[in-house]
PDB file of N, CA and C in Angstrom:
ATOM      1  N   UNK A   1      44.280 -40.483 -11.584  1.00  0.00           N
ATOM      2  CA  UNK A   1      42.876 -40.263 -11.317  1.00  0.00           C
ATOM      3  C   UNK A   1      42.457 -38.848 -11.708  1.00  0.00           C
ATOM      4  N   UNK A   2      43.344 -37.688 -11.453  1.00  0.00           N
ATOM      5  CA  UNK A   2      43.075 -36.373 -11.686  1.00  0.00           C
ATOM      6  C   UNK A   2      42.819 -36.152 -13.108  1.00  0.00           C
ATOM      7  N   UNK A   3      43.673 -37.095 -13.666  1.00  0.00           N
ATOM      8  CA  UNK A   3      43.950 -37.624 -14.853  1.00  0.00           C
ATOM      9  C   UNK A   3      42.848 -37.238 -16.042  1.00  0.00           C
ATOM     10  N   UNK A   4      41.804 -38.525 -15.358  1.00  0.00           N
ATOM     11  CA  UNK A   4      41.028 -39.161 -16.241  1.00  0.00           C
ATOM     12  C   UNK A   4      39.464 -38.408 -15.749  1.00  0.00           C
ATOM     13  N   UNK A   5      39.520 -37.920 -14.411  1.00  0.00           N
ATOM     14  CA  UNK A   5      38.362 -36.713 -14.373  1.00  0.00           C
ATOM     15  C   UNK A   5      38.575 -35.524 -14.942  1.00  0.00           C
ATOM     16  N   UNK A   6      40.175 -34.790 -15.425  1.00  0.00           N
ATOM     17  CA  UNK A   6      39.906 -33.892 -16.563  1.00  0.00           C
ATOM     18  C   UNK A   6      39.593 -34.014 -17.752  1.00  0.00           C
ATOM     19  N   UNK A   7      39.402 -35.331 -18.138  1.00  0.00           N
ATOM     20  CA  UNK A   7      39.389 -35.706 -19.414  1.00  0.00           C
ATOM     21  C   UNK A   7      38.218 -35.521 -19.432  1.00  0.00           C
ATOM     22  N   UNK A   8      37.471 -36.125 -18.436  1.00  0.00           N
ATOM     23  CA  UNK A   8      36.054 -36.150 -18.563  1.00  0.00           C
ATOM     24  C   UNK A   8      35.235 -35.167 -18.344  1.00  0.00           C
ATOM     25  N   UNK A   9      35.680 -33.683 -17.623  1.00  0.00           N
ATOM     26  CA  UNK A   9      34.843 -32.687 -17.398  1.00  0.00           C
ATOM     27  C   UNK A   9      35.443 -31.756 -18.228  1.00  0.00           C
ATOM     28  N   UNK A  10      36.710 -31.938 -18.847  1.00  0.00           N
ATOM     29  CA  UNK A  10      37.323 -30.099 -19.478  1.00  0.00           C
ATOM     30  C   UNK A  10      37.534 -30.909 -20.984  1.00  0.00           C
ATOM     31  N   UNK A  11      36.505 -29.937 -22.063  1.00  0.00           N
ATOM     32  CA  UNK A  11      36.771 -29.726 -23.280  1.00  0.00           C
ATOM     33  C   UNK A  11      37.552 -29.049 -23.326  1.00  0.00           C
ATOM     34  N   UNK A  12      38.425 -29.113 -24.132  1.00  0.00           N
ATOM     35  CA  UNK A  12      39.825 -28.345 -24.761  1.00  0.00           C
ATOM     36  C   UNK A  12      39.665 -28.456 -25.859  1.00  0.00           C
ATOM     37  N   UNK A  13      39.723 -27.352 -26.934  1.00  0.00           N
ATOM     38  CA  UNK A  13      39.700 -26.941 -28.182  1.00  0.00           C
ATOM     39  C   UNK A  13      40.307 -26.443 -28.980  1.00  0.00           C
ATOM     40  N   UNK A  14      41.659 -26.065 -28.001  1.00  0.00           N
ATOM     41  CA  UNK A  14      42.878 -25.289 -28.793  1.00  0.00           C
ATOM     42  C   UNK A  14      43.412 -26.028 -29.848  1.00  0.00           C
ATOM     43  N   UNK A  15      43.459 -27.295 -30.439  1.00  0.00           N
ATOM     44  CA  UNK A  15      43.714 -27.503 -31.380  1.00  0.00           C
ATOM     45  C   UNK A  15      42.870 -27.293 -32.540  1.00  0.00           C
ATOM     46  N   UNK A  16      41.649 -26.894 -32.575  1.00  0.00           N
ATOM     47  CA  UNK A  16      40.952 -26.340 -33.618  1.00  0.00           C
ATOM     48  C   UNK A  16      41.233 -25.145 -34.023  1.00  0.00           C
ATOM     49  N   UNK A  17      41.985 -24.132 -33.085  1.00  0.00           N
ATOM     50  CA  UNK A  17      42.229 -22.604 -34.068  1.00  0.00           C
ATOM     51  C   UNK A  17      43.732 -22.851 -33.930  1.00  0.00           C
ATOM     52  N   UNK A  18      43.944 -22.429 -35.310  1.00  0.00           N
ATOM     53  CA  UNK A  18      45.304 -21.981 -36.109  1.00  0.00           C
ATOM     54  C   UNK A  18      45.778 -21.210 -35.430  1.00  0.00           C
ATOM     55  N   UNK A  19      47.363 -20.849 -36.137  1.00  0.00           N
ATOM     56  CA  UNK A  19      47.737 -19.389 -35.199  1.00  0.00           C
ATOM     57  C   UNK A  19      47.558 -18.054 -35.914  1.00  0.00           C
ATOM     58  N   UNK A  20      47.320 -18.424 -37.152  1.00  0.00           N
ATOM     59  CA  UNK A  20      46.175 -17.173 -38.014  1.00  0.00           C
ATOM     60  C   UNK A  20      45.292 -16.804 -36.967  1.00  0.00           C
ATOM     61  N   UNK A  21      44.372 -17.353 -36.614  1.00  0.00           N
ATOM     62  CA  UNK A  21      42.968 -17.454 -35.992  1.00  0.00           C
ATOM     63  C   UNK A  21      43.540 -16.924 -34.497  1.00  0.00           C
ATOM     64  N   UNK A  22      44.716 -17.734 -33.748  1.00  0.00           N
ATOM     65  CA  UNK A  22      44.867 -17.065 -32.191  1.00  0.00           C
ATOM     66  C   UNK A  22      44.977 -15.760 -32.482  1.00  0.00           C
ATOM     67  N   UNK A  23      46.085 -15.536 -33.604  1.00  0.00           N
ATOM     68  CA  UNK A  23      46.614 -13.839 -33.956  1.00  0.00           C
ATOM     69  C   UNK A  23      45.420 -13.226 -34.128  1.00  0.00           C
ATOM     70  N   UNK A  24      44.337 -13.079 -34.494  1.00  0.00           N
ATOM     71  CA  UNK A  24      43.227 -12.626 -34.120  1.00  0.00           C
ATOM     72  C   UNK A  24      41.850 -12.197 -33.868  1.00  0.00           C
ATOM     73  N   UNK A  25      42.063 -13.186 -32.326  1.00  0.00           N
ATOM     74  CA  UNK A  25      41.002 -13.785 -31.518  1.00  0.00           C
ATOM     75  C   UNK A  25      41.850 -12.521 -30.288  1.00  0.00           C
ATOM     76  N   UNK A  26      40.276 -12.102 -29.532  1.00  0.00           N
ATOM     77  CA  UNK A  26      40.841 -11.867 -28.505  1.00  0.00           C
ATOM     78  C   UNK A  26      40.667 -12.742 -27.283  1.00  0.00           C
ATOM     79  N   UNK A  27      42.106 -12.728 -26.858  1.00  0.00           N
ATOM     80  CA  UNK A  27      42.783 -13.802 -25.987  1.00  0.00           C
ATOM     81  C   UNK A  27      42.896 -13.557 -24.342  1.00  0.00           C
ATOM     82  N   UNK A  28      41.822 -14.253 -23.467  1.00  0.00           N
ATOM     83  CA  UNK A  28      41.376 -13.904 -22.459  1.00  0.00           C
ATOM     84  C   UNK A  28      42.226 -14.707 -21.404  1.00  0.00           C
ATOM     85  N   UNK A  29      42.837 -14.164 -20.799  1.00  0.00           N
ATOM     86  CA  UNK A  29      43.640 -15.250 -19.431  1.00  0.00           C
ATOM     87  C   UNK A  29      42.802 -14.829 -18.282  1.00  0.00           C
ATOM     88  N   UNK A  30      42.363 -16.000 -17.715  1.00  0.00           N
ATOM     89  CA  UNK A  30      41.281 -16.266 -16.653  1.00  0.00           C
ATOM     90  C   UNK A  30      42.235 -16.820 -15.119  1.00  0.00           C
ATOM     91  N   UNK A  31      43.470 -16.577 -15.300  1.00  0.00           N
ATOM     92  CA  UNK A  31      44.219 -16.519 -14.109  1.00  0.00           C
ATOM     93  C   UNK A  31      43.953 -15.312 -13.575  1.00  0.00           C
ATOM     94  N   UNK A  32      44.835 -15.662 -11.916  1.00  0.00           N
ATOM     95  CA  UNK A  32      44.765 -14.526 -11.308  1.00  0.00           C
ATOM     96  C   UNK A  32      45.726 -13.241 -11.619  1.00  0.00           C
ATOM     97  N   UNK A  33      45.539 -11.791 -11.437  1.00  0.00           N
ATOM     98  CA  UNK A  33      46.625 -11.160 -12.194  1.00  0.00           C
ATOM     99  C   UNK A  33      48.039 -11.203 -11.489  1.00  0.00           C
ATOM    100  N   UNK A  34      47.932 -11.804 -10.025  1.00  0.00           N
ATOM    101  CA  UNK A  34      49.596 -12.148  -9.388  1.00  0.00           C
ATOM    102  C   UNK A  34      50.181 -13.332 -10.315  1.00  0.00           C
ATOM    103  N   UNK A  35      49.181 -14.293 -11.205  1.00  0.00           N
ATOM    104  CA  UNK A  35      49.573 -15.237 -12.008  1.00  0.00           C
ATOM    105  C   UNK A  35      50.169 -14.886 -13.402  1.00  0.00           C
ATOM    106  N   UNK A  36      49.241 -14.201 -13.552  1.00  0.00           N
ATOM    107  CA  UNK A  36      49.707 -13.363 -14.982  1.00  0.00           C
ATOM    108  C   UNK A  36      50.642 -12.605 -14.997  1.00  0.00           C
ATOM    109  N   UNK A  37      50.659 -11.695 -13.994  1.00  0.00           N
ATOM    110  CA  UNK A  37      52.008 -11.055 -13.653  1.00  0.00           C
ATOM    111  C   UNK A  37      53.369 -11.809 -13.899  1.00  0.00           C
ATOM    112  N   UNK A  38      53.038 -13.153 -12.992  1.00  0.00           N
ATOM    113  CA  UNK A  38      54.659 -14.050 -13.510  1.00  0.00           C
ATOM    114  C   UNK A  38      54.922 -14.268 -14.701  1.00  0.00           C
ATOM    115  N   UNK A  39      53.860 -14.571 -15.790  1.00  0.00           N
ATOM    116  CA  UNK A  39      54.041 -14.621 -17.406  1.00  0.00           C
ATOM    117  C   UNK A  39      53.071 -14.838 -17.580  1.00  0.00           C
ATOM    118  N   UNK A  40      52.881 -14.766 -18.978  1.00  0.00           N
ATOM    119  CA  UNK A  40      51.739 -14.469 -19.614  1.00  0.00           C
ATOM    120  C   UNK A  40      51.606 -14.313 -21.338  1.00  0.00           C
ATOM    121  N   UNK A  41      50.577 -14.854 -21.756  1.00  0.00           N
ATOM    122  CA  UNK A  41      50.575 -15.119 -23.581  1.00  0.00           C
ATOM    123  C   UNK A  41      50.718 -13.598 -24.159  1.00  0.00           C
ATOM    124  N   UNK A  42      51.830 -12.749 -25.051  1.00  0.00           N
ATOM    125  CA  UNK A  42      52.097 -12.082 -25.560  1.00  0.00           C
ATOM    126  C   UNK A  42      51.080 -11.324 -26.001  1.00  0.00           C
ATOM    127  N   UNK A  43      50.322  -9.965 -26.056  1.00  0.00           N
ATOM    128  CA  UNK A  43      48.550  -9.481 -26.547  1.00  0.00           C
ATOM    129  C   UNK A  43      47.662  -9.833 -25.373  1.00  0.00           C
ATOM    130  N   UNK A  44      47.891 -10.618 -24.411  1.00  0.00           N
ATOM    131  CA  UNK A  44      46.286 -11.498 -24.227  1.00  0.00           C
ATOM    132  C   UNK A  44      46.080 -10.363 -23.086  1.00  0.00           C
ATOM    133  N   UNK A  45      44.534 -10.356 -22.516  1.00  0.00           N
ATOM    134  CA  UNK A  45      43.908  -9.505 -21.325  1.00  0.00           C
ATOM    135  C   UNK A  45      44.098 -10.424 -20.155  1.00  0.00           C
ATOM    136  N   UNK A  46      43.926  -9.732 -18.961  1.00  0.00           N
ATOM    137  CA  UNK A  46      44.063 -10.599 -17.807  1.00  0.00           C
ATOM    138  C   UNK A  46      42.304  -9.940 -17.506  1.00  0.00           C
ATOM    139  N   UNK A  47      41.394 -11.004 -17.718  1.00  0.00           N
ATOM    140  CA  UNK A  47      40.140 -10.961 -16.572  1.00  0.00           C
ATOM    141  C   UNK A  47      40.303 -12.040 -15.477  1.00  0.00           C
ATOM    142  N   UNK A  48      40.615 -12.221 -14.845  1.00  0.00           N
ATOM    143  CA  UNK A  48      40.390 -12.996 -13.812  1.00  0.00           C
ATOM    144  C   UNK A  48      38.542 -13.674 -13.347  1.00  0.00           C
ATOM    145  N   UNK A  49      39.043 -15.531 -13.341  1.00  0.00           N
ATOM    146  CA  UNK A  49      37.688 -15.780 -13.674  1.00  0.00           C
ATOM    147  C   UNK A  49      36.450 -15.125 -12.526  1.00  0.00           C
ATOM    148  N   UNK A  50      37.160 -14.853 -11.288  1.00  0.00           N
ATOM    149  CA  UNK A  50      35.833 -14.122 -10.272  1.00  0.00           C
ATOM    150  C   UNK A  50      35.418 -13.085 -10.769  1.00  0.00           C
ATOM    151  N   UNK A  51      36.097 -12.346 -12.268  1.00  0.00           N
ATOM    152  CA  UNK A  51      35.687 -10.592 -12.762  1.00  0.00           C
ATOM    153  C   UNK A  51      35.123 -11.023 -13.738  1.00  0.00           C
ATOM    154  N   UNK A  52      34.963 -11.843 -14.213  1.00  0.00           N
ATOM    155  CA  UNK A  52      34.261 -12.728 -15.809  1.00  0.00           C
ATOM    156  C   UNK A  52      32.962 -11.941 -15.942  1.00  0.00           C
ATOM    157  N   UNK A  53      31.874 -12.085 -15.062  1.00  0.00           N
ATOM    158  CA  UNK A  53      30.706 -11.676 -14.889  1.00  0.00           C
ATOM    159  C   UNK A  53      30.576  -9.810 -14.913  1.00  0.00           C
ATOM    160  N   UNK A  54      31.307  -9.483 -14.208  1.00  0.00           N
ATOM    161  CA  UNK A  54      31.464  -8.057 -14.023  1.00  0.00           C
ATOM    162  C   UNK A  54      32.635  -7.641 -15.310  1.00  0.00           C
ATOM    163  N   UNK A  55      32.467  -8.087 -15.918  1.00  0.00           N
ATOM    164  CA  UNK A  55      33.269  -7.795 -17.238  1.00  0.00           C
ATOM    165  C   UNK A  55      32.804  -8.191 -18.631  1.00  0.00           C
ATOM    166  N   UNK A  56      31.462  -8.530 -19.114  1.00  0.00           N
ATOM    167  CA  UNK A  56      30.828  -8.786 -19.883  1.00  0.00           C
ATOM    168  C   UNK A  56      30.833  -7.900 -21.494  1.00  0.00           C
ATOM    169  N   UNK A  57      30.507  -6.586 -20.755  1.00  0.00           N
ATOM    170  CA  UNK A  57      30.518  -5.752 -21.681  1.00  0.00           C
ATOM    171  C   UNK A  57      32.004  -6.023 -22.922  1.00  0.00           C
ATOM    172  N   UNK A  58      33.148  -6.318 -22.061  1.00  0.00           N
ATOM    173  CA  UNK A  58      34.528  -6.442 -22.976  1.00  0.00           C
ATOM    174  C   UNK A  58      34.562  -7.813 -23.878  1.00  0.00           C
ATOM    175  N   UNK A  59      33.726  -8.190 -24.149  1.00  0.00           N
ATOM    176  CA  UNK A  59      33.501  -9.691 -25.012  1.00  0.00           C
ATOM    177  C   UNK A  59      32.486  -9.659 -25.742  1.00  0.00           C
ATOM    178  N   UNK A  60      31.601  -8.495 -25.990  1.00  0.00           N
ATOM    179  CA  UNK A  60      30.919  -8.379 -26.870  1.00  0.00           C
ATOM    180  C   UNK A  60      31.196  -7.798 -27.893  1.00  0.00           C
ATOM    181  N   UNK A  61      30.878  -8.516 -28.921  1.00  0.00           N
ATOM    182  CA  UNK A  61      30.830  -7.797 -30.293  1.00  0.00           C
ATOM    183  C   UNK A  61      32.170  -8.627 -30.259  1.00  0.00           C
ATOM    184  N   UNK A  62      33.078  -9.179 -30.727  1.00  0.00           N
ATOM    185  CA  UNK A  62      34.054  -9.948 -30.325  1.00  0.00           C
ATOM    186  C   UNK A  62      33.789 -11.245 -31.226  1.00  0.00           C
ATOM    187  N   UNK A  63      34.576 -11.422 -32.294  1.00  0.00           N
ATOM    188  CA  UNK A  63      34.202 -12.350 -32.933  1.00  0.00           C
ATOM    189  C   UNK A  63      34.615 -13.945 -32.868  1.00  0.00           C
ATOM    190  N   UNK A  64      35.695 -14.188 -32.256  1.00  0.00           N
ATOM    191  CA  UNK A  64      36.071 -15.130 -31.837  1.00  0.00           C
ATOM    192  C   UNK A  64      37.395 -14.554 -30.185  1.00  0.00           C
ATOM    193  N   UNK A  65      36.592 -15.579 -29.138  1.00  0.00           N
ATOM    194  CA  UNK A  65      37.290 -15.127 -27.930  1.00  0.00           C
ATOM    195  C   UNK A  65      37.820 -16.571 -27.559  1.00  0.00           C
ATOM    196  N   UNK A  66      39.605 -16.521 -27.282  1.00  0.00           N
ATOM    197  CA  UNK A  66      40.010 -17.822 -26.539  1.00  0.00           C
ATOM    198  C   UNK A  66      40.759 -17.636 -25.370  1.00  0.00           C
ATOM    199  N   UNK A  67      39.747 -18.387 -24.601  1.00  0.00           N
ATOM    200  CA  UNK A  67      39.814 -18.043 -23.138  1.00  0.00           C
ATOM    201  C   UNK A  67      41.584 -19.847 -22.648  1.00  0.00           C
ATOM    202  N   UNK A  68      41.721 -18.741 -21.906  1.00  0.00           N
ATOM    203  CA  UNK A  68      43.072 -19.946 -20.904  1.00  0.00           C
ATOM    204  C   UNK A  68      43.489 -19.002 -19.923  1.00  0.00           C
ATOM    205  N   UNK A  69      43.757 -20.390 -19.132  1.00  0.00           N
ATOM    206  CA  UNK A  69      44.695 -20.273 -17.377  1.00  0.00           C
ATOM    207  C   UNK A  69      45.814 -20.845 -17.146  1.00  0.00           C
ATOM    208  N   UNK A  70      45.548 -21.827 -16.585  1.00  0.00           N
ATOM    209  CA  UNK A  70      47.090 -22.510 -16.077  1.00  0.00           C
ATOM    210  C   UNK A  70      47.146 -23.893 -16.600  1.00  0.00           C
ATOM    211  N   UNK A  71      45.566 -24.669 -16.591  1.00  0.00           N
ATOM    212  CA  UNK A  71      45.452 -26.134 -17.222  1.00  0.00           C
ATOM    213  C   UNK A  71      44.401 -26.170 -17.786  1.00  0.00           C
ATOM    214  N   UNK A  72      43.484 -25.574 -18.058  1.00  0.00           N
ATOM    215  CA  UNK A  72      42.224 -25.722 -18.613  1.00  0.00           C
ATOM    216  C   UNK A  72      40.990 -25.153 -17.984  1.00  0.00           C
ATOM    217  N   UNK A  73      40.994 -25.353 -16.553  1.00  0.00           N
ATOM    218  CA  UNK A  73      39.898 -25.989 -15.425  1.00  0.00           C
ATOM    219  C   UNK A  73      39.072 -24.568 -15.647  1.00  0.00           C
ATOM    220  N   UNK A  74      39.824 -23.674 -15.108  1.00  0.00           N
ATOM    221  CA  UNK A  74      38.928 -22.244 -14.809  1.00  0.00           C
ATOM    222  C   UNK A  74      38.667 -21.302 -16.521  1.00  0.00           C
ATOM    223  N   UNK A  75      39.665 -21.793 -17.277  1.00  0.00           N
ATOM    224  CA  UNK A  75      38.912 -21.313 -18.599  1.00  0.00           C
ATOM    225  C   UNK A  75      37.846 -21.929 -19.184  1.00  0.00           C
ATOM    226  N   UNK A  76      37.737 -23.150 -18.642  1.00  0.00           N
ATOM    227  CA  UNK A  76      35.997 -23.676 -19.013  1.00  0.00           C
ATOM    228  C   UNK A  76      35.475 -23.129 -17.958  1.00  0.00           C
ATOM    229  N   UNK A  77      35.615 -22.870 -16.939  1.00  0.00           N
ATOM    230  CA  UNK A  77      34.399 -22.349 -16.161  1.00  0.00           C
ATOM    231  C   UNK A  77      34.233 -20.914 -16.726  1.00  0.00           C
ATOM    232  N   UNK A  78      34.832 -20.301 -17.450  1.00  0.00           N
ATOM    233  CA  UNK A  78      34.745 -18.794 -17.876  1.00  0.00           C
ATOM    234  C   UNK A  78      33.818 -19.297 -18.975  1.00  0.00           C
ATOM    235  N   UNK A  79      33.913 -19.678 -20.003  1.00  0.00           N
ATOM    236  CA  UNK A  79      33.512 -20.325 -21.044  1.00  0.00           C
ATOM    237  C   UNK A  79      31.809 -20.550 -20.957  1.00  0.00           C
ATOM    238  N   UNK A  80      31.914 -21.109 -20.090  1.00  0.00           N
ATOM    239  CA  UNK A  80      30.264 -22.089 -19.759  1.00  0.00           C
ATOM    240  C   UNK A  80      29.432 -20.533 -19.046  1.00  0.00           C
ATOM    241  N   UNK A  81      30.487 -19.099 -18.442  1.00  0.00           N
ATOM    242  CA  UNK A  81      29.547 -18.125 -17.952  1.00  0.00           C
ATOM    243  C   UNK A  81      29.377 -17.516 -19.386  1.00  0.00           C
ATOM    244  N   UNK A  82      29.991 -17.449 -19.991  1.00  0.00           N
ATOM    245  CA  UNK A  82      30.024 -16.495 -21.029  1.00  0.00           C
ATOM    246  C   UNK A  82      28.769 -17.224 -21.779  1.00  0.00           C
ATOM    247  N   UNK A  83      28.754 -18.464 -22.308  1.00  0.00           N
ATOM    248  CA  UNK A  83      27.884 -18.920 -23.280  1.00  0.00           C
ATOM    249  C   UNK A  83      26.893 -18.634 -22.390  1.00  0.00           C
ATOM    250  N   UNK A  84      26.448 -18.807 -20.942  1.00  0.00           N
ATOM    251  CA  UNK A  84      25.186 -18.700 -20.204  1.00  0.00           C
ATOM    252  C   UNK A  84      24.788 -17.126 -20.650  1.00  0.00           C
ATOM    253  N   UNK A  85      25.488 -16.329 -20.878  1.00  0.00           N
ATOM    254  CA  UNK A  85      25.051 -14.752 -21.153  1.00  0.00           C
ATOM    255  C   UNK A  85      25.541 -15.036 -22.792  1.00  0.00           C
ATOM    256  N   UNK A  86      24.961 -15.523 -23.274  1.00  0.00           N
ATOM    257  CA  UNK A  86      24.743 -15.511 -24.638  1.00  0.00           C
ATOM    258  C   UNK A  86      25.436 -14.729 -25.516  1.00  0.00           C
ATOM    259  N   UNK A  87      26.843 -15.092 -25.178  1.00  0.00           N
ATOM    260  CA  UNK A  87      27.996 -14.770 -25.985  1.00  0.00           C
ATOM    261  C   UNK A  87      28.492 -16.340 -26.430  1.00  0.00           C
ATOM    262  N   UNK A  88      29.038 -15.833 -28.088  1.00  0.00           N
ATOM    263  CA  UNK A  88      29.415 -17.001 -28.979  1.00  0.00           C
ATOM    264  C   UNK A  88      30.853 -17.189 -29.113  1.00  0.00           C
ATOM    265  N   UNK A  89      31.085 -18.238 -29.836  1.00  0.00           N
ATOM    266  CA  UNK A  89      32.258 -18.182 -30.963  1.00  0.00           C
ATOM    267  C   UNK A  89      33.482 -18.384 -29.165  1.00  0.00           C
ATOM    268  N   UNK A  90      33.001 -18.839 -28.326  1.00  0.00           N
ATOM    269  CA  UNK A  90      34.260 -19.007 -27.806  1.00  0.00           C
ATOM    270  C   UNK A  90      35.133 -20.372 -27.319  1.00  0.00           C
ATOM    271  N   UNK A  91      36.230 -19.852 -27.259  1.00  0.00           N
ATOM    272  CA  UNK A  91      36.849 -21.441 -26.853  1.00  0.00           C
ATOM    273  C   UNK A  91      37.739 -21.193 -25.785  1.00  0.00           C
ATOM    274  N   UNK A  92      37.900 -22.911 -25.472  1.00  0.00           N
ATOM    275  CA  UNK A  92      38.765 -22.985 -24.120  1.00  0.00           C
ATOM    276  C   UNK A  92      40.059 -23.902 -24.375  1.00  0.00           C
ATOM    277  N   UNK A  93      40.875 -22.688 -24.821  1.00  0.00           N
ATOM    278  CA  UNK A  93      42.375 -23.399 -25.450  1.00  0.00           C
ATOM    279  C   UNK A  93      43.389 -23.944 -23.818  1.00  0.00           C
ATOM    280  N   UNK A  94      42.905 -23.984 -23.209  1.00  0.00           N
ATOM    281  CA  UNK A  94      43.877 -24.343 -22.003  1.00  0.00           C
ATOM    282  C   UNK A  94      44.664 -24.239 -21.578  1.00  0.00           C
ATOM    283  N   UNK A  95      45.901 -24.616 -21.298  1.00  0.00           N
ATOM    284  CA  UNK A  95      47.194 -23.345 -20.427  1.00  0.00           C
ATOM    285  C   UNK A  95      47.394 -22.353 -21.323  1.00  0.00           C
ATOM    286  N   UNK A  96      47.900 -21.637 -20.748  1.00  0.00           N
ATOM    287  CA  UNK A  96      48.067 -20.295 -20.863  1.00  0.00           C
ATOM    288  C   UNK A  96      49.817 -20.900 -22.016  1.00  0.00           C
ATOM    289  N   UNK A  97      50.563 -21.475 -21.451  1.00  0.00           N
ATOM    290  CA  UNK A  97      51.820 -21.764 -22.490  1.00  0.00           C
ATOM    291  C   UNK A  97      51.931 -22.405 -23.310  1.00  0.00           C
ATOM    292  N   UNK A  98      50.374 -23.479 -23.686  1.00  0.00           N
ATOM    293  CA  UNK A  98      50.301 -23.820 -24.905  1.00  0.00           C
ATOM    294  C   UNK A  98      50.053 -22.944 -25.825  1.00  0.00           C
ATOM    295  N   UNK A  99      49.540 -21.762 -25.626  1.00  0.00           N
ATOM    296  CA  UNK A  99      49.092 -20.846 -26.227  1.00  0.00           C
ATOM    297  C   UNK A  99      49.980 -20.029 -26.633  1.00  0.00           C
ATOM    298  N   UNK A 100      50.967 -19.909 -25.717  1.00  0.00           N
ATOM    299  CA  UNK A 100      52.264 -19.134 -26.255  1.00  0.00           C
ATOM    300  C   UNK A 100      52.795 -19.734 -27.157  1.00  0.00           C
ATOM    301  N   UNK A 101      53.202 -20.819 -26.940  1.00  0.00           N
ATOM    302  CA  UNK A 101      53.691 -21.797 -27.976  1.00  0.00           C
ATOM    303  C   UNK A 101      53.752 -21.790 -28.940  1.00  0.00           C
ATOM    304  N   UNK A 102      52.082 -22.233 -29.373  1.00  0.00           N
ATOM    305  CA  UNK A 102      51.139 -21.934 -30.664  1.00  0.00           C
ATOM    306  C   UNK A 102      51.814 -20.610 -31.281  1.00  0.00           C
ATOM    307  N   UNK A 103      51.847 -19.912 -30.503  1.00  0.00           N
ATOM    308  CA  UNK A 103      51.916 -18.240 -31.299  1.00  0.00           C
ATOM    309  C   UNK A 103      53.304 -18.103 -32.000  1.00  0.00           C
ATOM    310  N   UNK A 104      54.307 -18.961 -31.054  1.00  0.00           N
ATOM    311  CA  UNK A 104      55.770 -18.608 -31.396  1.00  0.00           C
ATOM    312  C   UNK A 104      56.093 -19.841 -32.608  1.00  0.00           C
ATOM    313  N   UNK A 105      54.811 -20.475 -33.041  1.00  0.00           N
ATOM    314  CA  UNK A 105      55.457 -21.490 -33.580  1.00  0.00           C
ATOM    315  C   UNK A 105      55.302 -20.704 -35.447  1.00  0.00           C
ATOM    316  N   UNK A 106      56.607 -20.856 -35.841  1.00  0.00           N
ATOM    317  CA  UNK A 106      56.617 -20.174 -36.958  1.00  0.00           C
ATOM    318  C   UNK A 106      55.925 -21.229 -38.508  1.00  0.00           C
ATOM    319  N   UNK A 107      55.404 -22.331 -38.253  1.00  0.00           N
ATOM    320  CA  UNK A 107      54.711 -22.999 -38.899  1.00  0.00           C
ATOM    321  C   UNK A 107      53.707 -22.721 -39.472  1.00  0.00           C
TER     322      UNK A 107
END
């Protein structure tokens, strides 16, 4: 059931950027930083999604930004503040270790 309501509320887009494109995008982890602290995508920033708003200024001018957490959930909610303050070009690549992945994959 959890299932099939993420399907239906969380766009995920990480398969549209390359790892050209992750290498550089700046790469936003919207976990908490006791989360990030345990690991975390190699380069990426820790905003935490309650600092999203009070952190605006660091995503501007920013030409492509890909936001991830732990499964998706709270990097679309970062996503949907950011586009509301009329910032572009961003996506919501979803866990945080697909993203590592992506990066380590020498393909």
């Amino acid at each position: 059931m959890l299932k099939a309501l993420k399907k239906m509320f969380i766009k995920k887009d990480q398969n549209t950027l390359s790892k050209e494109e992750l290498l550089k995008a700046y790469l936003v982890d919207v976990r908490t930083t006791a989360e990030f602290d345990e690991g975390n995508v190699v380069g990426s920033t820790c905003i935490p999604l309650n600092k999203i708003e009070q952190n605006l200024a660091k995503f501007k001018g920013k030409d492509t930004i890909v936001l991830f957490c732990k499964s998706g959930n709270r990097s679309e909610q970062a996503k949907n503040i950011l586009e509301r303050h009329g910032i572009k070009n961003v996506h919501n690549a979803g866990g945080w270790e697909k993203v590592q992945k992506a990066l380590d994959n020498d393909e």
